[in-house]
Protein backbone atom coordinates (compact mmCIF):
# COMPACT_ATOMS: atom_id res chain seq x y z
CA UNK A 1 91.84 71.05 115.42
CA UNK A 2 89.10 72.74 113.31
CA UNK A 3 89.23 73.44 109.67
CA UNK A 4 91.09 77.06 109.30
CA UNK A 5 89.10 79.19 106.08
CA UNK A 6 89.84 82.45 104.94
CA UNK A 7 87.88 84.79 103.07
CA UNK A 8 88.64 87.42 100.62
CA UNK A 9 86.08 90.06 100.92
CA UNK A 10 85.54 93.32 99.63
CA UNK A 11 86.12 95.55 102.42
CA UNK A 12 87.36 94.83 105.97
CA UNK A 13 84.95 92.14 108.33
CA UNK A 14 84.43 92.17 111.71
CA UNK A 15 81.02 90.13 111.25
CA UNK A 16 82.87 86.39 110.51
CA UNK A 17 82.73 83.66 113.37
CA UNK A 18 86.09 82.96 115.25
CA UNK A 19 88.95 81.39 113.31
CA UNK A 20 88.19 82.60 110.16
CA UNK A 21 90.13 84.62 108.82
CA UNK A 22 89.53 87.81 106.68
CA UNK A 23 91.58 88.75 103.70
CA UNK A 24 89.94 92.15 102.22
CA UNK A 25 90.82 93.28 98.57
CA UNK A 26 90.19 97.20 100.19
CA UNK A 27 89.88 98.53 103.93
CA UNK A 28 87.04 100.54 102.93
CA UNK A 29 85.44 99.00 100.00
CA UNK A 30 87.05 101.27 97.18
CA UNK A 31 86.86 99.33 93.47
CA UNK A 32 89.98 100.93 92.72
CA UNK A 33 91.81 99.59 95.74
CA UNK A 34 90.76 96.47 95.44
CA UNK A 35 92.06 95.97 91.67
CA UNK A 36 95.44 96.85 93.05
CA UNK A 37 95.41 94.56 95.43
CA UNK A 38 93.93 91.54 94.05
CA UNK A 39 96.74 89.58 92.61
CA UNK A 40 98.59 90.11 95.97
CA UNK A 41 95.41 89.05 98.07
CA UNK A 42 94.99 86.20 96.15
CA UNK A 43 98.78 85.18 96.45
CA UNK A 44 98.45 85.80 100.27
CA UNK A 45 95.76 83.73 100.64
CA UNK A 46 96.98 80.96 98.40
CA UNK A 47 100.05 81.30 100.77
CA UNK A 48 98.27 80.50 103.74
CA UNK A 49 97.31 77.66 106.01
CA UNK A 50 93.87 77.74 105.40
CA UNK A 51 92.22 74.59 104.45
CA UNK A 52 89.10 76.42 102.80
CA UNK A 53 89.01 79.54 101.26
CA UNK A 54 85.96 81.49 100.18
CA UNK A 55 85.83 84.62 98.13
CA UNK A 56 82.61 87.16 97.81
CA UNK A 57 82.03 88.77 95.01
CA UNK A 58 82.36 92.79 94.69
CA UNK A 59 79.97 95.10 93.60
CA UNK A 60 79.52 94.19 89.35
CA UNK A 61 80.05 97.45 87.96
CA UNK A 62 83.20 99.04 86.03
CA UNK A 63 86.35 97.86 88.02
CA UNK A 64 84.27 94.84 90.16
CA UNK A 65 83.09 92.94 86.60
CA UNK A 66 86.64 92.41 86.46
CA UNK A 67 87.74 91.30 89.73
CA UNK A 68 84.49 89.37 90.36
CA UNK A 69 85.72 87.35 86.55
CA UNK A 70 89.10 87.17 88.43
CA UNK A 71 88.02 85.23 91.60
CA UNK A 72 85.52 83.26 89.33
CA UNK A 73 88.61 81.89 87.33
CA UNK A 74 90.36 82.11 90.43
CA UNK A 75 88.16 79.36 91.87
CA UNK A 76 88.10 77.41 89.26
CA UNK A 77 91.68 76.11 89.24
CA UNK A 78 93.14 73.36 91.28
């Protein structure tokens, strides 16, 4: 078997090649959105099988400064 990745993006993906799987922060790309649901994204993902997981960053204004720090610290830790 393949390597299984996930990737937290901003708003939903239909665009990713097979067996990856997509974990959006917001279904229609809404800042707000996806500050509530970051912390339970990321625990989702950490949750899951995957054996790589990628994260792109959000629009850097207001709200998605903060998230985009958050998945930047995020990825930092082991």
């Amino acid at each position: 078997p393949g390597v299984k990745s996930a990737v937290v993006t901003f708003r939903r993906r239909t665009d990713l090649p097979p067996g990856v799987t997509d974990i959006p922060l917001s279904e229609n790309g809404d800042l707000a959105e996806a500050a509530q649901n970051l912390f339970a994204v990321l625990r989702a993902v950490d949750a899951s099988d995957a054996d790589r997981i990628w994260a792109e960053t959000v629009p850097d204004h207001g709200l998605g400064r903060a998230i985009n720090d958050r998945l930047r610290r995020a990825a930092a830790l082991d």
